[in-house]
Every structure is written in C-alpha cells, then in structure tokens.
Protein backbone atom coordinates (compact mmCIF):
# COMPACT_ATOMS: atom_id res chain seq x y z
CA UNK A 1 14.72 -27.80 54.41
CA UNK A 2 14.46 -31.60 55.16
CA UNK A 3 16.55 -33.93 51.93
CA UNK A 4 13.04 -34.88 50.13
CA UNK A 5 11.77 -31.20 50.40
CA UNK A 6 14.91 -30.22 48.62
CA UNK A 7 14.42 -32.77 45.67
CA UNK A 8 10.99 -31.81 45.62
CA UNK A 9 12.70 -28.33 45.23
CA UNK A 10 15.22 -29.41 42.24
CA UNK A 11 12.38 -30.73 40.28
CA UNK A 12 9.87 -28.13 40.00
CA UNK A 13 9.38 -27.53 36.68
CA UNK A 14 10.87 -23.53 35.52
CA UNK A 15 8.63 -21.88 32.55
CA UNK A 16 10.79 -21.64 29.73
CA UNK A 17 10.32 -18.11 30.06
CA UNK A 18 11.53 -17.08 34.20
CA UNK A 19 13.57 -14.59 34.31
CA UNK A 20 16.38 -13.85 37.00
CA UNK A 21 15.44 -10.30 37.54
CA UNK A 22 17.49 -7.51 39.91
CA UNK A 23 17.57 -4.18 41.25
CA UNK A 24 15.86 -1.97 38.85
CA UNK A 25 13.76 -4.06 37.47
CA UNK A 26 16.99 -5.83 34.97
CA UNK A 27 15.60 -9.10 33.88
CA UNK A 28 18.02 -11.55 32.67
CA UNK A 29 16.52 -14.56 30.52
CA UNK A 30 17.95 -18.04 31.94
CA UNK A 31 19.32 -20.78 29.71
CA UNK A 32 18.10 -24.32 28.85
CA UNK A 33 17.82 -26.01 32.06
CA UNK A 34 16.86 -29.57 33.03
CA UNK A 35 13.73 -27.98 35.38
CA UNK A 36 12.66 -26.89 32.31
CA UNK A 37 12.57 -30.49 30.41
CA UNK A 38 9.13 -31.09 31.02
CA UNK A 39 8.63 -27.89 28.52
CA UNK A 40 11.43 -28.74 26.11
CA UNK A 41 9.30 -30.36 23.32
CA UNK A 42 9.24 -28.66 19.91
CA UNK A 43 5.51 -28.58 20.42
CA UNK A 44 5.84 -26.80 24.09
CA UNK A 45 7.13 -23.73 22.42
CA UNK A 46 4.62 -21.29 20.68
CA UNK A 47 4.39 -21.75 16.85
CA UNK A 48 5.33 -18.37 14.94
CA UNK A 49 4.27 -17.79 10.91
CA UNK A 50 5.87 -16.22 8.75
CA UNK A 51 5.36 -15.00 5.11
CA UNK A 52 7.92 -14.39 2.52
CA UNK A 53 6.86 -12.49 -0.59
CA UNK A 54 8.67 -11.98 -3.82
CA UNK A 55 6.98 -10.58 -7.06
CA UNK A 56 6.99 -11.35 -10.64
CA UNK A 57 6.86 -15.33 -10.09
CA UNK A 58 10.06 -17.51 -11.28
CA UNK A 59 11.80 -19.36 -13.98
CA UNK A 60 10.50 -22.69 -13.61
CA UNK A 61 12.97 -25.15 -15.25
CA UNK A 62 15.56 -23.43 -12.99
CA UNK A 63 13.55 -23.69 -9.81
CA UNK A 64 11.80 -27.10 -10.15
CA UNK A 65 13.46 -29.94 -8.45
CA UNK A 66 14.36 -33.24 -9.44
CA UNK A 67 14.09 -36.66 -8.07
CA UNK A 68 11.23 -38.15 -6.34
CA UNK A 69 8.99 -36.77 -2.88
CA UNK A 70 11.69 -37.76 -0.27
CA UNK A 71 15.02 -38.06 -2.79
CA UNK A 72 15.01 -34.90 -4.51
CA UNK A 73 18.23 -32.25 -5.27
CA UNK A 74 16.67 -28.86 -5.49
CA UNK A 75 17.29 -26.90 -8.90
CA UNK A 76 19.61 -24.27 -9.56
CA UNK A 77 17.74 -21.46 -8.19
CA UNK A 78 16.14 -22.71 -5.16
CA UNK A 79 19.96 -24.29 -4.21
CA UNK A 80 20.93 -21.74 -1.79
CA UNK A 81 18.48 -23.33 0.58
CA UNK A 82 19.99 -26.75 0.17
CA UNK A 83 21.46 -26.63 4.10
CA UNK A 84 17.80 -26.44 5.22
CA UNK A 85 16.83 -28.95 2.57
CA UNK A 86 15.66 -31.60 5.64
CA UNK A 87 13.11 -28.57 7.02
CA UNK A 88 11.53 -27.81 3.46
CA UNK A 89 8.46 -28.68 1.42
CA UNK A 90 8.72 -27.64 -2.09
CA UNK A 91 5.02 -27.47 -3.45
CA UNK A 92 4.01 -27.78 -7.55
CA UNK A 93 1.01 -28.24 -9.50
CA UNK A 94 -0.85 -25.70 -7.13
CA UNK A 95 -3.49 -23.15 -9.14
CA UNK A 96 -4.33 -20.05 -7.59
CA UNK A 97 -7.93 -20.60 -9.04
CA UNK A 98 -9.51 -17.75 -7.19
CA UNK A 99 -6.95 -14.99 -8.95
CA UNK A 100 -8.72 -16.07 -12.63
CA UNK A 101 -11.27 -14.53 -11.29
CA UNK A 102 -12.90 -11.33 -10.51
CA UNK A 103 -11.53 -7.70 -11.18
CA UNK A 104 -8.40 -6.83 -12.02
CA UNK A 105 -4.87 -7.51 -13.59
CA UNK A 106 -2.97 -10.44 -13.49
CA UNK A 107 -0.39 -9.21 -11.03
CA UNK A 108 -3.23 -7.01 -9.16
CA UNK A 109 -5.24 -10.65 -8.76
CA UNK A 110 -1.99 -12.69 -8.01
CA UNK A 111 -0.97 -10.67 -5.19
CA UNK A 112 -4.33 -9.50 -3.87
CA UNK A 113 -5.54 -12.91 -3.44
CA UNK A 114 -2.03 -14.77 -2.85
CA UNK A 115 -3.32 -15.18 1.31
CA UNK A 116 -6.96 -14.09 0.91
CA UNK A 117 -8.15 -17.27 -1.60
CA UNK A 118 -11.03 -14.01 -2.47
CA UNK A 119 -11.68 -12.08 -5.77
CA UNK A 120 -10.52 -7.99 -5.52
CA UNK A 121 -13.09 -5.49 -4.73
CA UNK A 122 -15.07 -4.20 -7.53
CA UNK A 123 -14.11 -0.12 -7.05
CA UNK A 124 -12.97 2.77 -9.34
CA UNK A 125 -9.77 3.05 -6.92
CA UNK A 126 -6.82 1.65 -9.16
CA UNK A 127 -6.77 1.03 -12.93
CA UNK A 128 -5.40 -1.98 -14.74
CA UNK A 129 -1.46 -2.00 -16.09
CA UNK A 130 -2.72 -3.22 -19.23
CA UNK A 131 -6.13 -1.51 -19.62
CA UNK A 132 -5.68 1.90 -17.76
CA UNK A 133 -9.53 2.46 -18.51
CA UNK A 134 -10.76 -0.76 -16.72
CA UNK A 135 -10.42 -0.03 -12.58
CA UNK A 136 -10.49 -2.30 -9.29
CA UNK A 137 -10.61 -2.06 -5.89
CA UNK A 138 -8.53 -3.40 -2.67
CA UNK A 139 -8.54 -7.15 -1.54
CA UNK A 140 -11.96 -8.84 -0.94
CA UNK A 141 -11.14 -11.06 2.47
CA UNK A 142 -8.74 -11.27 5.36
CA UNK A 143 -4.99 -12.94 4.53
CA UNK A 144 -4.19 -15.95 6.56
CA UNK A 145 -1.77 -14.13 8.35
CA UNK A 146 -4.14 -11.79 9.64
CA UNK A 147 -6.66 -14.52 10.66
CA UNK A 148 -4.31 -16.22 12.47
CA UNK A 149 -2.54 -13.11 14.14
CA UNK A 150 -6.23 -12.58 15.19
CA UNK A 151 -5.95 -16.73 17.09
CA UNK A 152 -2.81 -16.13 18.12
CA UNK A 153 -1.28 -12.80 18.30
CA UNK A 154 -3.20 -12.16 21.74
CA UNK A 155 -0.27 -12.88 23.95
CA UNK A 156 2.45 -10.87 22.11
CA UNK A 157 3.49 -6.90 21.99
CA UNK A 158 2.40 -6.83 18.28
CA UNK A 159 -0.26 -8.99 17.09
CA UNK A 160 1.36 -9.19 13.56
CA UNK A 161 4.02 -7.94 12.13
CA UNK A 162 4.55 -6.33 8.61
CA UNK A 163 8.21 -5.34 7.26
CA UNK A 164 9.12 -4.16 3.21
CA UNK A 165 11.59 -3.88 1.14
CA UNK A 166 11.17 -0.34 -0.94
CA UNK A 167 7.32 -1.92 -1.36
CA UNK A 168 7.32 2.41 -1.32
CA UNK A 169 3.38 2.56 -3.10
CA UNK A 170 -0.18 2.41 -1.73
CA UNK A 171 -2.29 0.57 -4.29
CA UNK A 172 -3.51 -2.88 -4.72
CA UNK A 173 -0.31 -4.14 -6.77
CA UNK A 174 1.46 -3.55 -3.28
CA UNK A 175 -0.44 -4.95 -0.25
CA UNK A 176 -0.59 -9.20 0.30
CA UNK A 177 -1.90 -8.51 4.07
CA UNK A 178 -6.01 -7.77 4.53
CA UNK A 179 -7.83 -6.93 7.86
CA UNK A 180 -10.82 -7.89 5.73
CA UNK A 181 -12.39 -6.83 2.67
CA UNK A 182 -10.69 -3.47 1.50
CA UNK A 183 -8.61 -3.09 4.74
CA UNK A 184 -4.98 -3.43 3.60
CA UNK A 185 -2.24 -3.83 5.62
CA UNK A 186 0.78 -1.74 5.08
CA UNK A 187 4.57 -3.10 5.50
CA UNK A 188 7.11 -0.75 7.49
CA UNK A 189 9.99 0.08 4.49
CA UNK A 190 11.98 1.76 7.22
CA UNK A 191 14.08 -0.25 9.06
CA UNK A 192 14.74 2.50 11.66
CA UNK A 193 10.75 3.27 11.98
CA UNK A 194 10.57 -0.80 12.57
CA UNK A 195 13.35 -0.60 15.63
CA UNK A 196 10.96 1.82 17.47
CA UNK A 197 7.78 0.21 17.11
CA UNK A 198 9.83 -3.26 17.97
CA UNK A 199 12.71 -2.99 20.39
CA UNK A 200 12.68 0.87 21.31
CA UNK A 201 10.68 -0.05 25.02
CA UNK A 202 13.21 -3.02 25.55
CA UNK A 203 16.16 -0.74 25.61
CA UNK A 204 14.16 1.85 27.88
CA UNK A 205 15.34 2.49 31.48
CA UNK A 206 12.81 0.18 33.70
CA UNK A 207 11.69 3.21 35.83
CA UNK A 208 10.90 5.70 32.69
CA UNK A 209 9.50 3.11 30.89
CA UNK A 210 7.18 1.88 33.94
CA UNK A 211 5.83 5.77 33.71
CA UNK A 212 5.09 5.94 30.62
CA UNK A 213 3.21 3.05 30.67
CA UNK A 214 0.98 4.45 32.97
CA UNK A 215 0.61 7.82 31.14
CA UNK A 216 -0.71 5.55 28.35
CA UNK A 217 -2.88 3.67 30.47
CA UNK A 218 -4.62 6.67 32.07
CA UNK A 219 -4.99 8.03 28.45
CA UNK A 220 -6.81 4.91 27.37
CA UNK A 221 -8.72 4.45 30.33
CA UNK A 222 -10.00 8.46 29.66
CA UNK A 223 -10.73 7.63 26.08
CA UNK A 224 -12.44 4.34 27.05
CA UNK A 225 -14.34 6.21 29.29
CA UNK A 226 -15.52 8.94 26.78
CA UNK A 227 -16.50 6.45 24.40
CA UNK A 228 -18.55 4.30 26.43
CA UNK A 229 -20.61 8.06 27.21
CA UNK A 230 -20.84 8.29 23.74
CA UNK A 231 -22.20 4.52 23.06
CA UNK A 232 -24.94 5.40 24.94
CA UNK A 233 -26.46 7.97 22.54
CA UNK A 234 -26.54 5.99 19.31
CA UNK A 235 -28.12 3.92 17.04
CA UNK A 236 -27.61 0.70 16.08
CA UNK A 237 -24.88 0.76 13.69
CA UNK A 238 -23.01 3.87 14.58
CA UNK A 239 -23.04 1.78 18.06
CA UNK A 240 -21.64 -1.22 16.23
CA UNK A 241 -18.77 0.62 14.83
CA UNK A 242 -18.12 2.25 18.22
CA UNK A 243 -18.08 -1.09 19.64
CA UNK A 244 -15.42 -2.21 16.68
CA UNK A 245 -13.29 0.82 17.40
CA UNK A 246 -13.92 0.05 21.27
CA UNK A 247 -12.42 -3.40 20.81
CA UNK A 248 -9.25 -1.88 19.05
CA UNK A 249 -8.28 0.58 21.66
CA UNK A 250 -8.94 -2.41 24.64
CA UNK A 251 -6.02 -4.22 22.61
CA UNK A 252 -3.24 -1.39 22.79
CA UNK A 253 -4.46 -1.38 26.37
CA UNK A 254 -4.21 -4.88 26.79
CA UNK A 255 -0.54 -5.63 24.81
CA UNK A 256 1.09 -2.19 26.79
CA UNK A 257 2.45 -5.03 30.03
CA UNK A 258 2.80 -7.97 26.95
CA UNK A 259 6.33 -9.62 27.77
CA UNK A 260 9.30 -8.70 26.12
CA UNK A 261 12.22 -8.43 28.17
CA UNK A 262 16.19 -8.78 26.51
CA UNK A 263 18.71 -11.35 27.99
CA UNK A 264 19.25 -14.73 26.32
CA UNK A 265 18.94 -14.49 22.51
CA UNK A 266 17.04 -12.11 22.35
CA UNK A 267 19.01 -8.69 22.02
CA UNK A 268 18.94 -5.39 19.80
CA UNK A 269 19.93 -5.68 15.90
CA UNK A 270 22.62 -3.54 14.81
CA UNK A 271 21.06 -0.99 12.60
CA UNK A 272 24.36 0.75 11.18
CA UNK A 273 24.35 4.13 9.85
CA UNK A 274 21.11 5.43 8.26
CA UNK A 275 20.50 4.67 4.54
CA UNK A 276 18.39 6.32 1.97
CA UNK A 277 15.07 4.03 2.21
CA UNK A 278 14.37 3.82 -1.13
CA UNK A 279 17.50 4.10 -3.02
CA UNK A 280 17.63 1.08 -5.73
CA UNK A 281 20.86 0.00 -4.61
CA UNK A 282 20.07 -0.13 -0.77
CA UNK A 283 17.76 -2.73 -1.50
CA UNK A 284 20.06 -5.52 -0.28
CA UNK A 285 21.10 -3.66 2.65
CA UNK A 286 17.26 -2.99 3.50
CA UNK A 287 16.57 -6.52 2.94
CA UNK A 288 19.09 -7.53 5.27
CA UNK A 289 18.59 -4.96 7.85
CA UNK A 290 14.50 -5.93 8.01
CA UNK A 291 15.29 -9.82 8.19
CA UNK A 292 17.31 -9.49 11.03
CA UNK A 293 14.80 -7.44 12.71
CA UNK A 294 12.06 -9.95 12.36
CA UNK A 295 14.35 -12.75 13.36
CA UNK A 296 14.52 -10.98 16.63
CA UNK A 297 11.05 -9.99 16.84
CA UNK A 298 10.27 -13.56 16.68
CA UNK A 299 13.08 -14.55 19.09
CA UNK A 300 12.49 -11.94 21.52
CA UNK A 301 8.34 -12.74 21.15
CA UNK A 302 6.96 -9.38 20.48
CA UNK A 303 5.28 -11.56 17.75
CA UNK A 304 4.39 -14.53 16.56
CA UNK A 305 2.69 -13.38 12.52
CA UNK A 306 5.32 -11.61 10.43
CA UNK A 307 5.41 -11.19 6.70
CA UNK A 308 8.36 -9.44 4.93
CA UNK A 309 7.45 -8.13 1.23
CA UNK A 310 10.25 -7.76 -0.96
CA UNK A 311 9.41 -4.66 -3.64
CA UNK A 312 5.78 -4.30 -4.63
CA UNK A 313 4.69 -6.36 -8.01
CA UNK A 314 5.23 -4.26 -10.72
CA UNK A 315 8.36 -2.00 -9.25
CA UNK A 316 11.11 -0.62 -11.18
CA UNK A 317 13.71 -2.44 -9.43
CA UNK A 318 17.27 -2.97 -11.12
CA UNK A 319 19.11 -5.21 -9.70
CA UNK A 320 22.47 -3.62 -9.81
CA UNK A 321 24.42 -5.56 -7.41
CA UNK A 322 23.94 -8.57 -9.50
CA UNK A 323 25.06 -6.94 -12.83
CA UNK A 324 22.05 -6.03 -14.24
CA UNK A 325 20.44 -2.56 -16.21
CA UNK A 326 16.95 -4.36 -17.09
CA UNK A 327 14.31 -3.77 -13.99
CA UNK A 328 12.68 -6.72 -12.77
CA UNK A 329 9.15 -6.12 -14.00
CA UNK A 330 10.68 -5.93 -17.93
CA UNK A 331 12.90 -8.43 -17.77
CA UNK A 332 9.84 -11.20 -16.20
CA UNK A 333 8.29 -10.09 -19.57
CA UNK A 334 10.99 -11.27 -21.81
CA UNK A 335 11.10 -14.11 -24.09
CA UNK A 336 11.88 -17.35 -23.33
CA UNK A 337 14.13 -17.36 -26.66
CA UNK A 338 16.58 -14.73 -24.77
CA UNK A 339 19.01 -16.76 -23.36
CA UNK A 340 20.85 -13.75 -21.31
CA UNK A 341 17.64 -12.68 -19.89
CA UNK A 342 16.05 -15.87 -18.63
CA UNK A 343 19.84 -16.08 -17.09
CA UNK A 344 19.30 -12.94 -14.93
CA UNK A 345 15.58 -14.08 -14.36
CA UNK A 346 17.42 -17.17 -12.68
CA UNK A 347 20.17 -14.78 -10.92
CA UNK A 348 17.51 -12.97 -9.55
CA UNK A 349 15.73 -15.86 -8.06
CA UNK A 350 18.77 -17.22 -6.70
CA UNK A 351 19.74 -14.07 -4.78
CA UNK A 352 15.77 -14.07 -3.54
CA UNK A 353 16.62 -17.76 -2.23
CA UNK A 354 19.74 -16.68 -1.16
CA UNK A 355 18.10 -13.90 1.15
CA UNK A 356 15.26 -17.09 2.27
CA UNK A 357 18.06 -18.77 3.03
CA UNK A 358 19.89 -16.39 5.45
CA UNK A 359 16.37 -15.67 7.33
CA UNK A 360 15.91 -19.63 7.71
CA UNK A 361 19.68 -19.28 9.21
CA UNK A 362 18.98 -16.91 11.86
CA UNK A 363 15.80 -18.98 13.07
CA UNK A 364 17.52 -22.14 12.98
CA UNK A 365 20.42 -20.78 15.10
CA UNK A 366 17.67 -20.16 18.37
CA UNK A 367 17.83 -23.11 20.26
CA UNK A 368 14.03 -23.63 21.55
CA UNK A 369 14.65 -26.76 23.60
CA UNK A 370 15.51 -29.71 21.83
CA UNK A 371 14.77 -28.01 18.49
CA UNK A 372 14.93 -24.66 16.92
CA UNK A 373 13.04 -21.64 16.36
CA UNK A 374 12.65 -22.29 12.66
CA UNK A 375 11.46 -26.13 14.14
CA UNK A 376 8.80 -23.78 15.77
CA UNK A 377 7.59 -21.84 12.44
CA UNK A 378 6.04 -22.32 9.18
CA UNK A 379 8.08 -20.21 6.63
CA UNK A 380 5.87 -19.76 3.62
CA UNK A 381 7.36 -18.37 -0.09
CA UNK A 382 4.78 -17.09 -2.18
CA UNK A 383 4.45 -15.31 -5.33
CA UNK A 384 1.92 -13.06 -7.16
CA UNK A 385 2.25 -15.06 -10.78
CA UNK A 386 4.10 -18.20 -11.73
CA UNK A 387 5.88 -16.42 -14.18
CA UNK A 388 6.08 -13.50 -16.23
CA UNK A 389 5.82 -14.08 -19.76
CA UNK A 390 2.36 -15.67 -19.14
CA UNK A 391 1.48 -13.79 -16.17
CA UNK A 392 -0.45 -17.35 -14.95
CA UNK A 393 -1.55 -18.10 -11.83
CA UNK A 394 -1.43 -21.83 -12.18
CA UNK A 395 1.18 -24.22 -11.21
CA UNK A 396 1.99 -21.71 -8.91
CA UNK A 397 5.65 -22.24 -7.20
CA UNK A 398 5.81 -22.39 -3.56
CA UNK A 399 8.33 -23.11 -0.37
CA UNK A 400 7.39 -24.05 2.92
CA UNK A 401 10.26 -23.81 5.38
CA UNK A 402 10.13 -25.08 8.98
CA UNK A 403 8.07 -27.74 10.86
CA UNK A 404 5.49 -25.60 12.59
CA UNK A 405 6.12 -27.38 16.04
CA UNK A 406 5.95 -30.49 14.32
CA UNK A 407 2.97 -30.24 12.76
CA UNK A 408 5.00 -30.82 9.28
CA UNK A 409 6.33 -33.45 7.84
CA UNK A 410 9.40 -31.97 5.80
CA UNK A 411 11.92 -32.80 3.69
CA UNK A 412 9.73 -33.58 0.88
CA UNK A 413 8.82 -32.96 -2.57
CA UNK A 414 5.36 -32.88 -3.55
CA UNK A 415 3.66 -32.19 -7.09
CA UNK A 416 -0.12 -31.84 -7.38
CA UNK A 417 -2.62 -31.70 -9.91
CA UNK A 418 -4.02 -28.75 -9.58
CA UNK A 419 -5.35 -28.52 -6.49
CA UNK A 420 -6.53 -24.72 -5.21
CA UNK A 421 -4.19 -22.72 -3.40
CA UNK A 422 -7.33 -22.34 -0.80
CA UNK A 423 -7.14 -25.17 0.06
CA UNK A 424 -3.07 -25.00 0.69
CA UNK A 425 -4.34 -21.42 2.90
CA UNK A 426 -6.61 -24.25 5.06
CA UNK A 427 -3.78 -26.49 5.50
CA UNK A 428 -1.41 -23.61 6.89
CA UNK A 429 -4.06 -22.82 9.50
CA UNK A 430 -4.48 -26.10 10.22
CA UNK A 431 -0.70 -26.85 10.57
CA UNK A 432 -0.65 -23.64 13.22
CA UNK A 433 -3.19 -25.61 15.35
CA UNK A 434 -6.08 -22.96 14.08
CA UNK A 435 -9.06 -25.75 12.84
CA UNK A 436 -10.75 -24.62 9.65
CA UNK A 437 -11.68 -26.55 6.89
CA UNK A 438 -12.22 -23.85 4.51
CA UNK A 439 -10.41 -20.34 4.01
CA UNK A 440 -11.24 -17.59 1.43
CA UNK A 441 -14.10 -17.72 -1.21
CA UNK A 442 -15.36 -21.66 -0.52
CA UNK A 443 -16.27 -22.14 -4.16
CA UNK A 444 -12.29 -22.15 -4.79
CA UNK A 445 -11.80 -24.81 -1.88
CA UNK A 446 -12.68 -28.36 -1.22
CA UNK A 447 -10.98 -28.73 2.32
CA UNK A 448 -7.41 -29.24 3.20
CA UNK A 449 -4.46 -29.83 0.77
CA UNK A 450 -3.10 -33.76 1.16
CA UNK A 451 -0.05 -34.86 2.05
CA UNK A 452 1.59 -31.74 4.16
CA UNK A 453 0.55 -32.81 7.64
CA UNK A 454 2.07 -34.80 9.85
C-alpha cells in the first residue's frame, strides 16, 4: 500500500459502534478512537428517554429551590442531586390542567394523565378511593414515552422499556405508560424476569443463540403466512385488526438480529441472590437492582424509552429503612401542623432523590464521545399529585435531568405561571428531535413550553 493510500487508510472514519469480532462469533466493542472523531459529538450519539415516577407528590417548601434561573442552591430534599446540579432543570408553576378533568380520583387522574395530557376512560372497571360507588376506566391516550418509543425505538432489541418497584397491582392507580386509549402498559417488578427479557441472549453461546434465532424466524414466517390466508377471508374491520396484529408480529420479527453485543461498557448487572419481590423491606434493594438494569439497557442499546415506576400511587409502603411505621399513602395525608410527619414526608423525598441521583450517576459515568450518556438523555421526574394533603394537580413539581444530545439548555431554574403540563409533554418530544406542536387532549395545550430549549 503506497504512503497516501495508507493515510487515506488511518482516516476513514470507524462507526462508533464496529466491533473487533473473532472465532465464534465473540464481538468485542472498541474504545474511543480518533477515526471515530467525526462521530464524537454529543448530538452523533442516539438520544435515549427516560421516565422516573414517584407517587404521592412532595413537600414543597423542602423541595423548592432558591435563588434565581441560573444561581439557584437546590432545597433540602432535591440536594442529593446537587453533583448533577449543571445537567438539571428544575420546573415550577406547571398545572396538570387535563387531570381536573374527566373521571376519576385525584391520584387515579394524576397518574393516568401524568404522560398522556388526556382525561381517563369513562368505564365501570375501577372505583374511586374516596367514592367506592363512582367507577372509571384506564387512560384515554398514548404516554409520551410510548409515542416516542414508536419514532424511535425501531432500531433497538426492545422498543421501550418498563421496570417497577413492588408497583405489584393492575388498575388505573398503577399504570403511567399507554399504547393508546385503555391499553396500559405494565412495568416488570422482577428484576430477575427483567435480566431475561434484557441481557439473557447477550450471554448466550453465539452458535445456540444463532439457532434459535432461526427457530423463531421460521415460526414467524409460518404464522405470517397463516395470517395473511386468513386476511383474505374478511371484512373490513376484522381485516383491519388483522392488519394491526400483522404489524406487531413483523416487529418481533424485525428486532430478533437488532444489535446488542457485550464488550466495552456494556456488560451483565450483578443480580445477587434472589429476593422476595414484594417484600416491603426489599424495596431498596429492588430499586437498586432495576436501576442498574436500565442503566445497562441503555448503555448496551437494547433501548432507547425506559420508565422505572417506583410503588403504584396509593400503596401501602412503609418505609422501614428510613425509620418509619406510617405507610406512604397516610402519612402524604397528614397535616401540615405535624411537624414529625412532614419531616418523614421530606426523608422520604430525599431518599427518592437520593435513588435519582444514583441512576443520573451510572449514566453520567458512560463516556459517549466527548460527553456522556446522561449528556445523551432526557431524565424526566414526575409525580401523580403535587402533594398530598390537597391532592392538587397544580404547581406540579418536576426534574429534568440530562441534555438530550444537547437539545437542553440546563442548569437552570425556571418558575411558570401556570402553564399546562401538555404543553411541557410537546416540549419533551420536541427536545428528542420528534416535531409536534401539540400532545394529548389539544384543548389543555397551546404549543410548546418556553424557555427549555436550546
């Protein structure tokens, strides 16, 4: 090879994503190299999204900053995310207008509509906490994470990923992630369950894995097969919904060869010995044990839409590990008056930052060129009520953690005046490169929130 060719060589740009790959099929991810500069932009990498949910709203003296939009010290419960502090936007003054109306409770509304922006179904399905006579149904819409798994999940072993913590019930007080109108999404509680669906082909032998690939494959191609037979002998909207179930078996088919390959950061999580799933006191260890899952679901890119839902609204969690006997859901209903429990109120919302906080750790610790994989994702916090005692759904508190491949401009604090938390579900689309100018029920949105872009 002549002296030019070879320079010509040295400079070809490498994906970010080439693999040195051996006998037996062992792929080995390759390190930050200068062929791959002309890639190494934060805005190079994919953007991931990711939403954090925590019930029962907050104690807002405690978590309101102070200071002004760019020289602000975060208050005592959101402090635990103080290292990250440069890669946040702490949101106020935001009403979740659409949740004061329609069907149901305040906590069914709150989180039923907390990433739709759309009223609950009218249905006989689940009856109100505080008026067991009065019923509702499921969500009314699609969740923003869903919408935008569906714009950007196509490339990626899961479209969307959905991870609890001891969420443990079915009903409407438990599900923040909608398909579309009554089609909840439910969140894996079990860790171990999670590790299958996730990770289990990456540790597979090549060969075995390579055959049962196939196996699949000549499954789905039998089934396609069948149906398409079928399609041919109905009507009109039986043919429809063959068509929609048609479309869901062509994506298993299509995401069985979707990369994910271990080397580089992205490995297996330690899952430890097994733990009772639902036991009160495992809830930590649960919490943990999910986090670090998604961390590496997102670092390994077997997705780029996560959520992780901490409890379900109105659970009976204790939080024992923190010195409490009160559950959650009584002690969000107590007086402001009682000193000692608006202090474990504040404990509790600490520890929830605290557990923000180690999840924004892991991303930020992925180098992704010359930024990180938390530069790379929009982290949202969200809530089902701002807080307890008045169960209201305005002034809503919210966190936005990373930079969404620059897309953000963080390290701000910004109050509003009561703006509509649709129009804050436009802007995260918008920030993830997805152009809408409404999301939800439009007559709770007038376009997208100011100020968050950059």
């Amino acid at each position: 090879m002549s002296g030019a060719a070879r320079h010509r060589a040295s400079r070809r740009r490498l994906d970010r994503r080439t693999f040195l790959r051996g006998a037996g099929g062992l792929a080995l991810a390759l390190p930050f190299l200068d062929a791959m500069a002309g890639s190494a932009s934060a805005v190079d990498f994919p953007k991931r999204f990711v939403v954090f949910f925590t019930g029962l709203g907050t104690v807002k003296n405690a978590w309101q900053p102070t200071g002004t939009e760019t020289s602000f010290e975060l208050g005592e419960i959101l402090a635990p995310l103080a290292p990250y502090r440069d890669k946040l936007l702490v949101l106020e003054g935001i009403d979740m207008e659409s949740a004061h109306h329609g069907p149901g409770d305040a906590h069914q509304q709150g989180i039923g509509q907390a990433l739709t922006g759309t009223e609950l179904q009218e249905g006989t399905l689940f009856p109100y906490a505080c008026d067991p006579a009065a019923r509702v149904g499921w969500g009314g819409g699609i969740s923003v994470d869903q919408f935008l798994a569906a714009k950007l999940g196509e490339r990626t072993k899961l479209s969307s990923l959905e991870l609890g913590v001891q969420v443990q019930y079915a009903n409407v007080s438990s599900r923040v992630s909608y398909l579309g109108p009554g089609q909840p999404v439910p969140p894996e509680d079990d860790p171990r369950a999670a590790f299958d669906r996730l990770f289990l082909d990456l540790g597979a032998d090549p060969a075995d894995l390579e055959r049962r690939r196939a196996l699949r494959r000549r499954v789905l191609g039998s089934v396609m097969e069948d149906y398409g037979s079928l399609a041919r002998t109905l009507g009109g909207e039986d043919r429809q919904k063959l068509e929609q179930h048609l479309d869901a078996v062509s994506e298993i088919e299509k995401r069985l060869d979707a990369p994910g390959l271990l080397g580089g950061v992205c490995a297996l999580p330690e899952l430890g010995e097994p733990l009772d799933v639902y036991a009160n006191d495992n809830f930590p260890a649960i919490g943990r044990l999910q986090t670090d899952q998604l961390a590496m679901a997102l670092a390994c890119d077997l997705t780029r839409v996560a959520s992780l839902q901490w409890s379900a609204t109105q659970a009976g969690k204790v939080f024992t590990w923190l010195g409490q006997s009160d559950t959650h859901h009584a002690l969000s209903h107590s007086s402001p008056g009682y000193a000692d429990k608006q202090r474990q109120l504040i404990d509790i919302g600490r520890w929830q930052a605290e557990q923000l906080a180690y999840l924004l750790g892991k991303l930020d610790a992925v180098q992704e060129g010359t930024g990180t994989l938390l530069d790379n994702t929009l982290v949202l916090w969200c809530t089902d009520i701002a807080q307890g005692q008045s169960h209201a759904r305005r002034d809503m508190p919210y966190v936005i953690a990373g930079g969404a491949g620059g897309a953000l401009r963080t390290g701000r604090y910004l109050r509003y005046e009561g703006d509509p938390h649709n129009n804050l579900l436009v802007t995260l689309c918008n920030a993830m490169g997805v152009d809408v100018s409404t999301f939800g029920n439009p007559a709770y949105c007038t376009g997208p929130l100011p100020g968050l872009l950059a």
